[in-house]
PDB file of N, CA and C in Angstrom:
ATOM      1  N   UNK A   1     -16.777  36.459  33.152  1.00  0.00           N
ATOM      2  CA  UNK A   1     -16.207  37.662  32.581  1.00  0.00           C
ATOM      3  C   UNK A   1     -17.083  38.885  32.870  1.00  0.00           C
ATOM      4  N   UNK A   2     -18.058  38.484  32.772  1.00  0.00           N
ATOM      5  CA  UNK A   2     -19.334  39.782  33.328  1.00  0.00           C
ATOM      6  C   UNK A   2     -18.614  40.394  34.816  1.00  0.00           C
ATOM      7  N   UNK A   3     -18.565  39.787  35.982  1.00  0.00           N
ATOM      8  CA  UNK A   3     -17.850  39.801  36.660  1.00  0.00           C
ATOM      9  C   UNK A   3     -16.710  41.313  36.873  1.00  0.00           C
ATOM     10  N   UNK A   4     -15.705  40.174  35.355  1.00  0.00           N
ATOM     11  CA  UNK A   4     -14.606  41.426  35.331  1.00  0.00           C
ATOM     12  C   UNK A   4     -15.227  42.826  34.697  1.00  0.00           C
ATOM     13  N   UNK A   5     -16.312  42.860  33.855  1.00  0.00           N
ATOM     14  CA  UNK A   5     -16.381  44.236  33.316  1.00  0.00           C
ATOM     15  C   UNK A   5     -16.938  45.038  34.133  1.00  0.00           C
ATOM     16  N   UNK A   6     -17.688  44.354  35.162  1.00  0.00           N
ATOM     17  CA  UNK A   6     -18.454  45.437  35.961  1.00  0.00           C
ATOM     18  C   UNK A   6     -17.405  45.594  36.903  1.00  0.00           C
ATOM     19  N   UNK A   7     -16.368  45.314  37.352  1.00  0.00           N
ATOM     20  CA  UNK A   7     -15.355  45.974  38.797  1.00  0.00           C
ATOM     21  C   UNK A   7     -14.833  46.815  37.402  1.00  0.00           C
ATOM     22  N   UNK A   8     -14.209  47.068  36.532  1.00  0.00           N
ATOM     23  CA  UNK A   8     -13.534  47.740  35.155  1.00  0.00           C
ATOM     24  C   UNK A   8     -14.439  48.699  35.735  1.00  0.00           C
ATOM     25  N   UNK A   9     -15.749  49.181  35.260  1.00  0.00           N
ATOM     26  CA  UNK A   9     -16.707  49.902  34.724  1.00  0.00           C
ATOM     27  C   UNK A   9     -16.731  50.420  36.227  1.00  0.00           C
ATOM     28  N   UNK A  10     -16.663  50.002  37.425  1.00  0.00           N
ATOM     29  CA  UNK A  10     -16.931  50.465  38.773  1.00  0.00           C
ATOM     30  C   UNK A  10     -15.753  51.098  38.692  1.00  0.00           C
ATOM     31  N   UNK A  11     -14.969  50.916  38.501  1.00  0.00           N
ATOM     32  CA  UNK A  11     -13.191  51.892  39.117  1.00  0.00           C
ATOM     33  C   UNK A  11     -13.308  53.387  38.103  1.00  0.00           C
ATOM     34  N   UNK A  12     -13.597  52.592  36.934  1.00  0.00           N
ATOM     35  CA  UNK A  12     -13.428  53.843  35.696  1.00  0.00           C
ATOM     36  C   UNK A  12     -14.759  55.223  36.208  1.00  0.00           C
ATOM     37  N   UNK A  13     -15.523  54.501  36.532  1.00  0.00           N
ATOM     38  CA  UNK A  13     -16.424  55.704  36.697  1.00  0.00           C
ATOM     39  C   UNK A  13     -16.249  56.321  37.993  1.00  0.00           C
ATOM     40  N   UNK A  14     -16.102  55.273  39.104  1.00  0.00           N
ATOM     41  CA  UNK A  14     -15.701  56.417  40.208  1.00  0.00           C
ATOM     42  C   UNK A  14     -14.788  57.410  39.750  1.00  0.00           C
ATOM     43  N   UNK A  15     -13.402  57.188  39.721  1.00  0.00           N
ATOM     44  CA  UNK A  15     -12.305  57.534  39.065  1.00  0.00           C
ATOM     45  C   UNK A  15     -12.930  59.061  38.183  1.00  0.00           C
ATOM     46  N   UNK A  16     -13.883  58.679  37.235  1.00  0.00           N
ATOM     47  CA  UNK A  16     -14.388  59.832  36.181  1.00  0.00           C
ATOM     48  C   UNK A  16     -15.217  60.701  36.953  1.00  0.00           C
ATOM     49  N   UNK A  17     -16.260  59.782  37.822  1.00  0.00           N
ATOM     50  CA  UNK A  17     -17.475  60.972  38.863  1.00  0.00           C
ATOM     51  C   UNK A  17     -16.448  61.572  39.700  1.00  0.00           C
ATOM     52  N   UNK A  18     -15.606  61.482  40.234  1.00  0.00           N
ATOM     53  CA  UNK A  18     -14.474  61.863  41.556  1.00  0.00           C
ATOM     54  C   UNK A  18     -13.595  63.084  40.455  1.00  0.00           C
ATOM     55  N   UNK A  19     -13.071  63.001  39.217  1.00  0.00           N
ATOM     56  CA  UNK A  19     -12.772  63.876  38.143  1.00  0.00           C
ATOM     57  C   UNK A  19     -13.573  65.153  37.814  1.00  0.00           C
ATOM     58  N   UNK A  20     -14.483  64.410  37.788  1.00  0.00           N
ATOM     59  CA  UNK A  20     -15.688  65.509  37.285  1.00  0.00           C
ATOM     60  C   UNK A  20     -16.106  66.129  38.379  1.00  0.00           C
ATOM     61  N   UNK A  21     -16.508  65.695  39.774  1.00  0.00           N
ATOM     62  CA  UNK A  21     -17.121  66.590  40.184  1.00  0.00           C
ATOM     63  C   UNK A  21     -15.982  67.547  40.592  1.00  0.00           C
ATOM     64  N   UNK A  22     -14.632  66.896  40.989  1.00  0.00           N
ATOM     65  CA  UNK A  22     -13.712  68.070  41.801  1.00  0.00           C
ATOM     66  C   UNK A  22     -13.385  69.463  40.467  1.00  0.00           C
ATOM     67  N   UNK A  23     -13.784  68.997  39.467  1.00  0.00           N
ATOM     68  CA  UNK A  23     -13.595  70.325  38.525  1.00  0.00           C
ATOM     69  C   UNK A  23     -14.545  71.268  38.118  1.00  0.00           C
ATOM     70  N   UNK A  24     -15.455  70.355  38.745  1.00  0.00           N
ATOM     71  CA  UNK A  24     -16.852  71.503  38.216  1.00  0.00           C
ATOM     72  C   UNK A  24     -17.902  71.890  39.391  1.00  0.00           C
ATOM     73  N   UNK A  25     -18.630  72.821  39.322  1.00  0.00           N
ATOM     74  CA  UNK A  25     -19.510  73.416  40.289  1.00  0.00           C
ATOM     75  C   UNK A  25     -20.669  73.593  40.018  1.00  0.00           C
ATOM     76  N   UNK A  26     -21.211  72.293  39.400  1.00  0.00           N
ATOM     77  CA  UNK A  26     -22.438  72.334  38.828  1.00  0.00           C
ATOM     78  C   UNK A  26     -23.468  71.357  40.037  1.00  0.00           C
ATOM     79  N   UNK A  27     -24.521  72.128  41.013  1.00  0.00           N
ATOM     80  CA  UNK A  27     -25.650  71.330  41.593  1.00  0.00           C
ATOM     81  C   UNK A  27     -26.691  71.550  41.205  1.00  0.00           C
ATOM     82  N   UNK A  28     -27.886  70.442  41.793  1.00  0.00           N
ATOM     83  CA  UNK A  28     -29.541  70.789  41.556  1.00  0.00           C
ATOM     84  C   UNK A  28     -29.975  70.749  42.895  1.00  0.00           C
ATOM     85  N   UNK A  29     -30.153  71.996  42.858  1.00  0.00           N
ATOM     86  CA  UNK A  29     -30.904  72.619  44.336  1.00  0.00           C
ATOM     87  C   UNK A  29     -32.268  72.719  43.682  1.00  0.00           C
ATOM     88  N   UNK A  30     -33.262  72.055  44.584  1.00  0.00           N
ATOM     89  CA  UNK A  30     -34.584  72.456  44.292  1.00  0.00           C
ATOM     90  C   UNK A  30     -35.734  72.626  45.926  1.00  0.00           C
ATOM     91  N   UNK A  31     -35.471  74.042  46.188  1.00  0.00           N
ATOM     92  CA  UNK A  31     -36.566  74.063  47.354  1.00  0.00           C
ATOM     93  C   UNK A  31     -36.191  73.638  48.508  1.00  0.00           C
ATOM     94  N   UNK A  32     -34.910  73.490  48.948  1.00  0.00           N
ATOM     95  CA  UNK A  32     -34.040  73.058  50.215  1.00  0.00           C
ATOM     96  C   UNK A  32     -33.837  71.981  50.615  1.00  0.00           C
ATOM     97  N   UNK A  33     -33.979  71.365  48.493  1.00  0.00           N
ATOM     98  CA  UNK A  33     -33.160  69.665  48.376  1.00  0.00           C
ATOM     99  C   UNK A  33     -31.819  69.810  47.349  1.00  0.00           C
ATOM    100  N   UNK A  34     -31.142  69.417  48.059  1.00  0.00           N
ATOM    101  CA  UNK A  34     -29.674  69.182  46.735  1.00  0.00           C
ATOM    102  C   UNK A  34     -29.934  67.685  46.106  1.00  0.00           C
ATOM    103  N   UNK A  35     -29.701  67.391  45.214  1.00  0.00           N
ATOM    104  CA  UNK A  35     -29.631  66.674  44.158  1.00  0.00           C
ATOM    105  C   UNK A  35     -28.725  65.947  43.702  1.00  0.00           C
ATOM    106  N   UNK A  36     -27.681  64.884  44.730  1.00  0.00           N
ATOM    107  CA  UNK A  36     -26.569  64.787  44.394  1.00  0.00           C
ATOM    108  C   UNK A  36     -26.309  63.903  43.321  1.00  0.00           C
ATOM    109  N   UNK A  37     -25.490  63.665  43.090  1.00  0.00           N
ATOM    110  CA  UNK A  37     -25.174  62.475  41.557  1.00  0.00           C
ATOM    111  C   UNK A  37     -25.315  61.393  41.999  1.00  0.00           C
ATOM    112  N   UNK A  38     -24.882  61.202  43.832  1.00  0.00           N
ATOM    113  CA  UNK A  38     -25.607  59.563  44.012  1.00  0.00           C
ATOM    114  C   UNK A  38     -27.001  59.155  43.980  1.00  0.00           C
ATOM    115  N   UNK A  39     -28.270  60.276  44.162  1.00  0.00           N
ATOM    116  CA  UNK A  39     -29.538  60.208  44.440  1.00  0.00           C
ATOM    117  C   UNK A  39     -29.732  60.143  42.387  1.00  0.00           C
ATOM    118  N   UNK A  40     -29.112  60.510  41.506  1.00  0.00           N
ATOM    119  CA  UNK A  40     -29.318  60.347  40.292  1.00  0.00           C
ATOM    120  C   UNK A  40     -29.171  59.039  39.646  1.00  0.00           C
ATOM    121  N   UNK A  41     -27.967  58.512  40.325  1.00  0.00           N
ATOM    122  CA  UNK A  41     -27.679  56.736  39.879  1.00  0.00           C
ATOM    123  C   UNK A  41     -28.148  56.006  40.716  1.00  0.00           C
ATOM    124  N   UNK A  42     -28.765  56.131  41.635  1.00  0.00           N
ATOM    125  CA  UNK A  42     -29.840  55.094  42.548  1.00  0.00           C
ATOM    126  C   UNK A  42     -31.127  55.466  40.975  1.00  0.00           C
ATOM    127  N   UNK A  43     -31.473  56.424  41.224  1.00  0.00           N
ATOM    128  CA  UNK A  43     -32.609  56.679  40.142  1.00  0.00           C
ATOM    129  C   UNK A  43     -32.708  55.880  39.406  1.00  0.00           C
ATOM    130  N   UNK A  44     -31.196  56.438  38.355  1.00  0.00           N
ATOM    131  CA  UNK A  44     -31.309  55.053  37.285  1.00  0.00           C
ATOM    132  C   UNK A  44     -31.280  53.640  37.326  1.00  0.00           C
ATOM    133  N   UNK A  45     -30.357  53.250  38.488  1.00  0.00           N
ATOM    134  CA  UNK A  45     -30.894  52.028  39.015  1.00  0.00           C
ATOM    135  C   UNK A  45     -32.238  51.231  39.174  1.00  0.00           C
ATOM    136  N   UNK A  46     -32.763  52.370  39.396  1.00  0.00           N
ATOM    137  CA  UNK A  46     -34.081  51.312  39.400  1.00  0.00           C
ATOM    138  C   UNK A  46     -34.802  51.627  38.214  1.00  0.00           C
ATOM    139  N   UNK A  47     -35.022  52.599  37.440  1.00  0.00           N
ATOM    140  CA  UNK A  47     -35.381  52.341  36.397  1.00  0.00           C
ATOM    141  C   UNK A  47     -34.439  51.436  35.560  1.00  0.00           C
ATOM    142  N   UNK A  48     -33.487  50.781  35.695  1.00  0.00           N
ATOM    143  CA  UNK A  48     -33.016  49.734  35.152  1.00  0.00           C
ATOM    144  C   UNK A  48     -33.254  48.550  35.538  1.00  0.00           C
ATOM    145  N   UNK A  49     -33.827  48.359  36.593  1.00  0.00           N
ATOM    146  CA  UNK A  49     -34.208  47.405  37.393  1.00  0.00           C
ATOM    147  C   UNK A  49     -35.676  47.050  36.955  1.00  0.00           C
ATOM    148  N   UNK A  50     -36.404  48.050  36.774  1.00  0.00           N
ATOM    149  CA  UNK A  50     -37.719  47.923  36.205  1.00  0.00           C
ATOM    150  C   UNK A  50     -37.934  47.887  34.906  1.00  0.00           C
ATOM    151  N   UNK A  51     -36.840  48.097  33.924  1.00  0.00           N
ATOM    152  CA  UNK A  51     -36.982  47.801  32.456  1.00  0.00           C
ATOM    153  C   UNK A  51     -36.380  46.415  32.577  1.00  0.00           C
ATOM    154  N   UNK A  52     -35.346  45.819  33.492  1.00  0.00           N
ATOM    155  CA  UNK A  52     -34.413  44.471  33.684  1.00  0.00           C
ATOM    156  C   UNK A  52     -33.543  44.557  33.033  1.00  0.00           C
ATOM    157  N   UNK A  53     -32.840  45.476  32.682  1.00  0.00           N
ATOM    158  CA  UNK A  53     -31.707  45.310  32.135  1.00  0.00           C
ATOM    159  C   UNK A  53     -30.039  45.094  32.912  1.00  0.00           C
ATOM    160  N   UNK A  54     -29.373  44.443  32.425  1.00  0.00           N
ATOM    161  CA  UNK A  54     -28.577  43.591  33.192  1.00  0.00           C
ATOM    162  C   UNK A  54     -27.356  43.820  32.810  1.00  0.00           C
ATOM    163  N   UNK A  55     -26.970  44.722  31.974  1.00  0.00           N
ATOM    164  CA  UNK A  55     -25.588  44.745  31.540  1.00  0.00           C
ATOM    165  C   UNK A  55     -24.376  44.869  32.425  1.00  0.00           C
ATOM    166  N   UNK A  56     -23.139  44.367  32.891  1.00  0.00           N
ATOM    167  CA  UNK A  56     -22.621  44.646  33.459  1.00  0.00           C
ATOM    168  C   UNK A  56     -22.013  46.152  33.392  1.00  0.00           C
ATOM    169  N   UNK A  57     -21.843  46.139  32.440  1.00  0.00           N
ATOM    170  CA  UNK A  57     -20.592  47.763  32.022  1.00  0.00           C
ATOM    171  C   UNK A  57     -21.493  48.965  32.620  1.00  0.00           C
ATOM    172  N   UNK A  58     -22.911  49.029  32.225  1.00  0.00           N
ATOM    173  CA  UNK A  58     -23.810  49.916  32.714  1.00  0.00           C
ATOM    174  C   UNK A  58     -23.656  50.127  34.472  1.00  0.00           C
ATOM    175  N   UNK A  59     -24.309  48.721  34.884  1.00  0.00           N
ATOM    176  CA  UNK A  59     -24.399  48.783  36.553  1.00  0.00           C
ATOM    177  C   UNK A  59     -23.008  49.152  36.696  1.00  0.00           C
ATOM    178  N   UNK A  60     -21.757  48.609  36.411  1.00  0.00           N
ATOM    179  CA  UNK A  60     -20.570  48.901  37.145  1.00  0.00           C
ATOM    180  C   UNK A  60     -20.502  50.643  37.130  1.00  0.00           C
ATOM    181  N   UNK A  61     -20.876  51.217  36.001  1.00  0.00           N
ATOM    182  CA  UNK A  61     -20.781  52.839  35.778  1.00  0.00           C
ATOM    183  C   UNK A  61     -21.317  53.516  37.101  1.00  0.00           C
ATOM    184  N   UNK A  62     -22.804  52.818  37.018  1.00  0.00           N
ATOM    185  CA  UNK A  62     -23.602  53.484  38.107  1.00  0.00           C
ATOM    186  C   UNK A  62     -23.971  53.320  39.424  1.00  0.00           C
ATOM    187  N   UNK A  63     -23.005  52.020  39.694  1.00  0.00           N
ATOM    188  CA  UNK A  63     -22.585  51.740  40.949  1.00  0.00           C
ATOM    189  C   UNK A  63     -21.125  52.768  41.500  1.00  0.00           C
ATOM    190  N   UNK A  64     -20.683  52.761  40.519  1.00  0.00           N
ATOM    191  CA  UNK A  64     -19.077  53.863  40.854  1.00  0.00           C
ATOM    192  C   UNK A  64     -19.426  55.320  41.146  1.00  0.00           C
ATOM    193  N   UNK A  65     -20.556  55.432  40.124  1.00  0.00           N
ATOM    194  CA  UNK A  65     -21.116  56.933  40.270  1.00  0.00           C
ATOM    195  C   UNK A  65     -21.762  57.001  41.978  1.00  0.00           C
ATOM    196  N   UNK A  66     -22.761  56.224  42.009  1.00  0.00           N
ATOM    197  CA  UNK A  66     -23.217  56.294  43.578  1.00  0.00           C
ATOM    198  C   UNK A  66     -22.169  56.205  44.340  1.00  0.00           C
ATOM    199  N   UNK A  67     -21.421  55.606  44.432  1.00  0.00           N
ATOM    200  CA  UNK A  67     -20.169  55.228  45.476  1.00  0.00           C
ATOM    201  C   UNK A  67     -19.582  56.732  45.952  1.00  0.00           C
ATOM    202  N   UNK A  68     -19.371  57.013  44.608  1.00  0.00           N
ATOM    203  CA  UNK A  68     -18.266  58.202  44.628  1.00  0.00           C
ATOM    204  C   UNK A  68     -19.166  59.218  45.452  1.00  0.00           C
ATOM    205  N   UNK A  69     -20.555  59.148  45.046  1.00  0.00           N
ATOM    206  CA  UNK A  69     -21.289  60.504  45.916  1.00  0.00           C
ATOM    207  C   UNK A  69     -21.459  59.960  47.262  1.00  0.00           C
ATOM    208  N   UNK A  70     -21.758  58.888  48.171  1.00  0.00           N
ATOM    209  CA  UNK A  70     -22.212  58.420  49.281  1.00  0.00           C
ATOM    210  C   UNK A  70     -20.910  58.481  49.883  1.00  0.00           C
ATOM    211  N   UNK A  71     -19.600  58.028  49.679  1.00  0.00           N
ATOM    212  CA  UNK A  71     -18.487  58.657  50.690  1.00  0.00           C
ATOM    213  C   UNK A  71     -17.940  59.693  50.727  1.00  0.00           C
ATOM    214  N   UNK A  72     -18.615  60.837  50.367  1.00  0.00           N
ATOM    215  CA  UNK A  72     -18.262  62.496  50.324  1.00  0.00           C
ATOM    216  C   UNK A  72     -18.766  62.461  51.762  1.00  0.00           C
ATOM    217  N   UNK A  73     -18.409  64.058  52.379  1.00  0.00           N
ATOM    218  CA  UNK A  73     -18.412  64.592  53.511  1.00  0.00           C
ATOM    219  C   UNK A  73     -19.815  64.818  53.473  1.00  0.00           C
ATOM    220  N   UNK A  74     -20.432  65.355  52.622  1.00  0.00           N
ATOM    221  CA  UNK A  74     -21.297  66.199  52.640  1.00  0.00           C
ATOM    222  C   UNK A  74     -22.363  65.746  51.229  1.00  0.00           C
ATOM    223  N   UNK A  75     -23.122  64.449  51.914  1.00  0.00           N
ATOM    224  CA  UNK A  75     -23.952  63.600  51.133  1.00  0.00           C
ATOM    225  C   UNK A  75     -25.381  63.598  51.545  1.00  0.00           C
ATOM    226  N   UNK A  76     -26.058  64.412  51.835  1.00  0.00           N
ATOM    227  CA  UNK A  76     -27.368  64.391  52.640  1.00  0.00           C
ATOM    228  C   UNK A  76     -28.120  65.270  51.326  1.00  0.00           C
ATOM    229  N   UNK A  77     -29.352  65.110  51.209  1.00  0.00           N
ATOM    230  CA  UNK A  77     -30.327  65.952  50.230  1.00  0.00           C
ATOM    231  C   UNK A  77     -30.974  67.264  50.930  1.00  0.00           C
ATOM    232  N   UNK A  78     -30.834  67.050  52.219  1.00  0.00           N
ATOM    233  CA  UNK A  78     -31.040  68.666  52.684  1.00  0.00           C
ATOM    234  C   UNK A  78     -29.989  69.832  52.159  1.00  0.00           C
ATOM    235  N   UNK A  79     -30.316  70.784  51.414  1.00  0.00           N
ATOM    236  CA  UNK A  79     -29.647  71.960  51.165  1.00  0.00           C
ATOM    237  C   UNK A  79     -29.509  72.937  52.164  1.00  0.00           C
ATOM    238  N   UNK A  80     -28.077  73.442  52.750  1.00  0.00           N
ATOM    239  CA  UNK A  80     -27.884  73.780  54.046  1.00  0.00           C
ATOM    240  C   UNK A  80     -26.805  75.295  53.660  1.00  0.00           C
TER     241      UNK A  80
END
């Protein structure tokens, strides 16, 4: 069942990061790096990885979140 909650938790959040970002115009530019929301859920990834926490519902969130930023057009941390 773990299984099923994390593909749940993967659709719902792409679905929500893909929502959210097309409505809003919020980035973190710092010094001629952008900051995208996938370089934020790799982040937390591993600080979840290094506390070990294992929940499915979590990883599925922040696997959807990365997803959603890594097949955009325009996914690189150089600010251009």
């Amino acid at each position: 069942m773990d299984f099923g909650f994390f593909s749940l938790s993967l659709v719902a959040s792409f679905a929500f990061v893909r929502l959210v970002t097309e409505q809003t115009d919020f980035h973190l530019r710092f010094k001629g790096l952008w900051i995208h929301h996938w370089i934020l859920a790799a982040v937390a990834m591993l600080i979840l990885i290094v506390a070990q926490i294992e929940h499915p519902i979590v990883w599925g969130a922040l696997t959807g979140a990365a997803l959603d930023g890594l097949i955009r057009k325009n996914w690189s941390i150089i600010d251009r």
